[in-house]
C-alpha atoms as a PDB file:
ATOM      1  CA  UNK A   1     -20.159 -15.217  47.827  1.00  0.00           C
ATOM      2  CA  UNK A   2     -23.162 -13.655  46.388  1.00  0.00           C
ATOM      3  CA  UNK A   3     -25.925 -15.396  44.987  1.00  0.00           C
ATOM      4  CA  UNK A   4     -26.005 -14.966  41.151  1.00  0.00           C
ATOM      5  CA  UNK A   5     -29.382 -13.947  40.055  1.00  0.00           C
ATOM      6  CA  UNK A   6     -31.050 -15.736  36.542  1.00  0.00           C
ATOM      7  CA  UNK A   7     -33.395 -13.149  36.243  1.00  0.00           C
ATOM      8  CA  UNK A   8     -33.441 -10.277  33.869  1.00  0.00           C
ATOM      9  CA  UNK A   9     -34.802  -6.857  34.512  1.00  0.00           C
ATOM     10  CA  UNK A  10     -36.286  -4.119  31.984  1.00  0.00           C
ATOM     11  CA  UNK A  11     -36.349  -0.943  32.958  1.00  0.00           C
ATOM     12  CA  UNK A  12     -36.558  -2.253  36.928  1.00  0.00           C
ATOM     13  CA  UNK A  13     -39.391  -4.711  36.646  1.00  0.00           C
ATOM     14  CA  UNK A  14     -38.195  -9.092  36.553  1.00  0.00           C
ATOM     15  CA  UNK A  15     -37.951 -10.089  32.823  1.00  0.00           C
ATOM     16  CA  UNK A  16     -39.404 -13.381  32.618  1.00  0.00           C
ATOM     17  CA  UNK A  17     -36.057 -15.328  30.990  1.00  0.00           C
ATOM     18  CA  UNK A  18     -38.549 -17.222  28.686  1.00  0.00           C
ATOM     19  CA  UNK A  19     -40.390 -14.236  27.638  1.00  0.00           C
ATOM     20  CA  UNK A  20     -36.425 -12.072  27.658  1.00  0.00           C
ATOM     21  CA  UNK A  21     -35.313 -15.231  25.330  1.00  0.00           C
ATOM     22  CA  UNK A  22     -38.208 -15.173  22.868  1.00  0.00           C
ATOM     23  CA  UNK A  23     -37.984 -11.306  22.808  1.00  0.00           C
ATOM     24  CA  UNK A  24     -34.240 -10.801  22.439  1.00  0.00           C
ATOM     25  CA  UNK A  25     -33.334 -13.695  19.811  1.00  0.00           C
ATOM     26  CA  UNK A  26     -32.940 -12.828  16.389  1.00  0.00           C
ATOM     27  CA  UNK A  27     -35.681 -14.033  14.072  1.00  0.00           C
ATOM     28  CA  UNK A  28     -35.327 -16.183  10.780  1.00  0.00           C
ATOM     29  CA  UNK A  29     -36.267 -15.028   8.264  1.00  0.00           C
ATOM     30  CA  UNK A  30     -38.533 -16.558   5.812  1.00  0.00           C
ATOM     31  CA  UNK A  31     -40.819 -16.748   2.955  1.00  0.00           C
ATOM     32  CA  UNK A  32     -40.973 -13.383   0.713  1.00  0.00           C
ATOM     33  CA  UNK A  33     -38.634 -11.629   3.329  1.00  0.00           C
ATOM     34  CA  UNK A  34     -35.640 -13.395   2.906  1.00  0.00           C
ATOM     35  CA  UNK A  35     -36.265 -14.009  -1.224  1.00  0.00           C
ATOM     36  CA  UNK A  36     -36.565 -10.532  -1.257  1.00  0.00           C
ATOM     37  CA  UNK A  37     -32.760  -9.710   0.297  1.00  0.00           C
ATOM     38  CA  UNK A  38     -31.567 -12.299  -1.681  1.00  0.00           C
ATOM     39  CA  UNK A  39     -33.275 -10.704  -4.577  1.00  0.00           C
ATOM     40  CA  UNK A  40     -32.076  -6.941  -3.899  1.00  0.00           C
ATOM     41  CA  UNK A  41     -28.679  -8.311  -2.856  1.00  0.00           C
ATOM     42  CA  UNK A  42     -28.589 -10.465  -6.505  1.00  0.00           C
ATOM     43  CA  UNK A  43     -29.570  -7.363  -8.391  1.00  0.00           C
ATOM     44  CA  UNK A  44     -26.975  -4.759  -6.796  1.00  0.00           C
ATOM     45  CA  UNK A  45     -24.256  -7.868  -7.273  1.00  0.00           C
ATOM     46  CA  UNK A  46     -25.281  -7.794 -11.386  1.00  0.00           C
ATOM     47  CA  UNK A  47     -25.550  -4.055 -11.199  1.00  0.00           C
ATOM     48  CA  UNK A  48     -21.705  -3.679  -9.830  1.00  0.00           C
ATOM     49  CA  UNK A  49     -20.912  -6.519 -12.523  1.00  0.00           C
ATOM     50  CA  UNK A  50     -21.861  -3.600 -15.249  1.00  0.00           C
ATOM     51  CA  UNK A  51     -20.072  -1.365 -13.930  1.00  0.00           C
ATOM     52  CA  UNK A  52     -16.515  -2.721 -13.630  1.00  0.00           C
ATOM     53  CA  UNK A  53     -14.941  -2.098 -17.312  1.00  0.00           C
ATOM     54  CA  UNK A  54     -14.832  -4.674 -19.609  1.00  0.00           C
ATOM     55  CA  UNK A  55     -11.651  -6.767 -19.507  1.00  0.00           C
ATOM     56  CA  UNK A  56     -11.101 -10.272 -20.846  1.00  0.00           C
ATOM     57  CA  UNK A  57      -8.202 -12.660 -19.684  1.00  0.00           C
ATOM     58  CA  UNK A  58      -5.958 -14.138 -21.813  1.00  0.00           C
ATOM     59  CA  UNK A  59      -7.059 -17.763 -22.295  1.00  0.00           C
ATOM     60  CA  UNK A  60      -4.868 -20.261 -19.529  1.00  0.00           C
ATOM     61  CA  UNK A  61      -3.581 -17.115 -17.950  1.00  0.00           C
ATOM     62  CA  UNK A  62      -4.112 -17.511 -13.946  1.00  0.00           C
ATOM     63  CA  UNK A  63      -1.981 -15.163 -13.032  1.00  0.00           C
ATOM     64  CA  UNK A  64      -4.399 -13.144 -10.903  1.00  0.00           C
ATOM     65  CA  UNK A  65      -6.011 -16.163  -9.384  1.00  0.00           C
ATOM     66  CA  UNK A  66      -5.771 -16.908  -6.123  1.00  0.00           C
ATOM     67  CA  UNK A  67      -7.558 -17.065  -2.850  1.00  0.00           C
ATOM     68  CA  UNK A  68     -10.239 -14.629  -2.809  1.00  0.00           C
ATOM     69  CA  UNK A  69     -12.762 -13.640  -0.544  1.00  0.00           C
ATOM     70  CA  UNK A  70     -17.094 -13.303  -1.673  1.00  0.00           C
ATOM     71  CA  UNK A  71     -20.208 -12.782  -0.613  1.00  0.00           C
ATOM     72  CA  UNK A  72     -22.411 -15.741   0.438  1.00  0.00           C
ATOM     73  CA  UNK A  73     -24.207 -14.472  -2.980  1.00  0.00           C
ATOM     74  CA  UNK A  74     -21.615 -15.024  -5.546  1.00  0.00           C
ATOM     75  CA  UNK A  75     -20.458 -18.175  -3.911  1.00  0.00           C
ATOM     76  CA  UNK A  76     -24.219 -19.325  -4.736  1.00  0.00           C
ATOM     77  CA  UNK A  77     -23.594 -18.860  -7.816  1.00  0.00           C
ATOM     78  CA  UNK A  78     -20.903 -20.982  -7.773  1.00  0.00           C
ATOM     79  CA  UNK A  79     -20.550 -24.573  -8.628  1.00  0.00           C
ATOM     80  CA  UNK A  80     -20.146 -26.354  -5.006  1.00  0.00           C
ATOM     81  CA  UNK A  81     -16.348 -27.177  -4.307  1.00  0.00           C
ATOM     82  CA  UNK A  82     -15.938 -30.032  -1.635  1.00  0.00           C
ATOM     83  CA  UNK A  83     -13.745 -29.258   1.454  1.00  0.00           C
ATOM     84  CA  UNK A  84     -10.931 -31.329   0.436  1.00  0.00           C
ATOM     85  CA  UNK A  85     -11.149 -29.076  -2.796  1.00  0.00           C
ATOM     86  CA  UNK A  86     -11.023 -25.812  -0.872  1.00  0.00           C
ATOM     87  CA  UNK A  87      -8.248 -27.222   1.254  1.00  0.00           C
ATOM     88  CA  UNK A  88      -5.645 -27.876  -1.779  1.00  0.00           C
ATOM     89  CA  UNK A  89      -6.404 -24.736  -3.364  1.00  0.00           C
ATOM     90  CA  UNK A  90      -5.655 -22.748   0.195  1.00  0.00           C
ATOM     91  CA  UNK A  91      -2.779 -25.229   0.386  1.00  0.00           C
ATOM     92  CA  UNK A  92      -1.543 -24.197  -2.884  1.00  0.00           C
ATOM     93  CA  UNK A  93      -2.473 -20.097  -2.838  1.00  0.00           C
ATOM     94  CA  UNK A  94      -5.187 -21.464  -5.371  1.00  0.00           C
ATOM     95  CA  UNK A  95      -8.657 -20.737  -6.576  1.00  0.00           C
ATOM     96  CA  UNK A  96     -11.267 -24.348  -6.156  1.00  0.00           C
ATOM     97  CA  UNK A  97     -12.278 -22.988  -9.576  1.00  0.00           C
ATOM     98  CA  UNK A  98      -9.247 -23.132 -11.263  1.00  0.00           C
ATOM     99  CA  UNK A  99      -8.654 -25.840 -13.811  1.00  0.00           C
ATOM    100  CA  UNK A 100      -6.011 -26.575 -16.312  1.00  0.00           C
ATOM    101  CA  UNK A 101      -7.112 -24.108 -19.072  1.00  0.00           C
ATOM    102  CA  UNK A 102      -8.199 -21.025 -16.253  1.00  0.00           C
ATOM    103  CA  UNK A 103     -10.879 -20.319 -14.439  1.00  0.00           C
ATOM    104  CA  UNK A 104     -14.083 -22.792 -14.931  1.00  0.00           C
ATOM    105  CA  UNK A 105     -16.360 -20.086 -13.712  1.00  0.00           C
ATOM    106  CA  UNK A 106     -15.199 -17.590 -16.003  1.00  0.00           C
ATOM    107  CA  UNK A 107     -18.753 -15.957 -16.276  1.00  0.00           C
ATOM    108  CA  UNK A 108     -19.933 -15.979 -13.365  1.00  0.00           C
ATOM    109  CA  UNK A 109     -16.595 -15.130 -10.963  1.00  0.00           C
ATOM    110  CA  UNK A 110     -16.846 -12.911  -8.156  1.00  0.00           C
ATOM    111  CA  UNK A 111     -16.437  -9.083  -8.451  1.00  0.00           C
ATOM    112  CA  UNK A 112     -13.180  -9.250  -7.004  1.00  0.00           C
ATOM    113  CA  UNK A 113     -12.035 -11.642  -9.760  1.00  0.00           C
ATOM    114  CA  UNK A 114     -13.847  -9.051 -12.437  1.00  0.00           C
ATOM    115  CA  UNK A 115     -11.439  -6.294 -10.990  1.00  0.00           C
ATOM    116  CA  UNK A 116      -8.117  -7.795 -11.751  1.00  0.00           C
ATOM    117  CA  UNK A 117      -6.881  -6.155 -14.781  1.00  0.00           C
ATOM    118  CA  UNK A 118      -9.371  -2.814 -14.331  1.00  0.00           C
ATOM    119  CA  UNK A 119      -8.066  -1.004 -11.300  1.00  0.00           C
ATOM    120  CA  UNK A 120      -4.481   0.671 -11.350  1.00  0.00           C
ATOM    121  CA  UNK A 121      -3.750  -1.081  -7.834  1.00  0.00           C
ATOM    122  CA  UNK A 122      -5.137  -4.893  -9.584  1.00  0.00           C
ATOM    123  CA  UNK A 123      -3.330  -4.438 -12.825  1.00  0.00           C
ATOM    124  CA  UNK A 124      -2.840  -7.566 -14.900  1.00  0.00           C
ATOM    125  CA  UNK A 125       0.703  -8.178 -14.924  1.00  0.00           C
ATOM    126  CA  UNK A 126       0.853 -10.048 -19.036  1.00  0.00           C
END
């Protein structure tokens, strides 16, 4: 059998693994870097908000809701759900958000949520 070699090569020469390791990982981010993704990815979020057209559900009607899927950005903006929460709604083709009288997070749902009743292919069906 052959041996099985640990060591890494670049461009011919050994690659200390240590040194390969530190080079190759990804790095955090931090500090002002990652505020500022958060930031630009905040700001496209509201400026996609103005432009879907305006449309305003009929009060109790959750016809529309359902599981959806958003960005790690909208669900920030969120109230947190618990998993138990999450796992009744799935259970139930639900939304965690979705109370008695509609959606709690009227104002701030996701852009896919905004789009029902907008789009010929989302059309609200009342």
């Amino acid at each position: 059998m052959p041996e099985q070699r640990s060591e890494w090569t670049f461009k011919g020469s050994p690659l200390n693994r240590t040194i390969a390791d530190e080079v190759l990982k990804p790095k955090p981010l931090r500090g002002s870097h990652l505020e500022d993704i958060l930031t630009r990815n905040n700001q496209k979020i509201d400026e996609l908000r103005r432009r879907i057209p305006s449309f305003t559900c009929i009060v109790g009607c959750s016809d529309c809701c359902g599981p959806v899927t958003a960005s790690s950005e909208e669900m920030a903006r969120l109230p947190v759900r618990t998993q138990a929460e999450h796992d009744v709604a799935l259970a139930e083709l639900s939304c965690p958000h979705l109370g008695s009288h509609g959606c709690e997070v009227y104002n701030e749902r996701p852009l896919i949520c905004r789009l029902f009743g907008t789009t010929p292919r989302l059309l609200c069906p009342n």
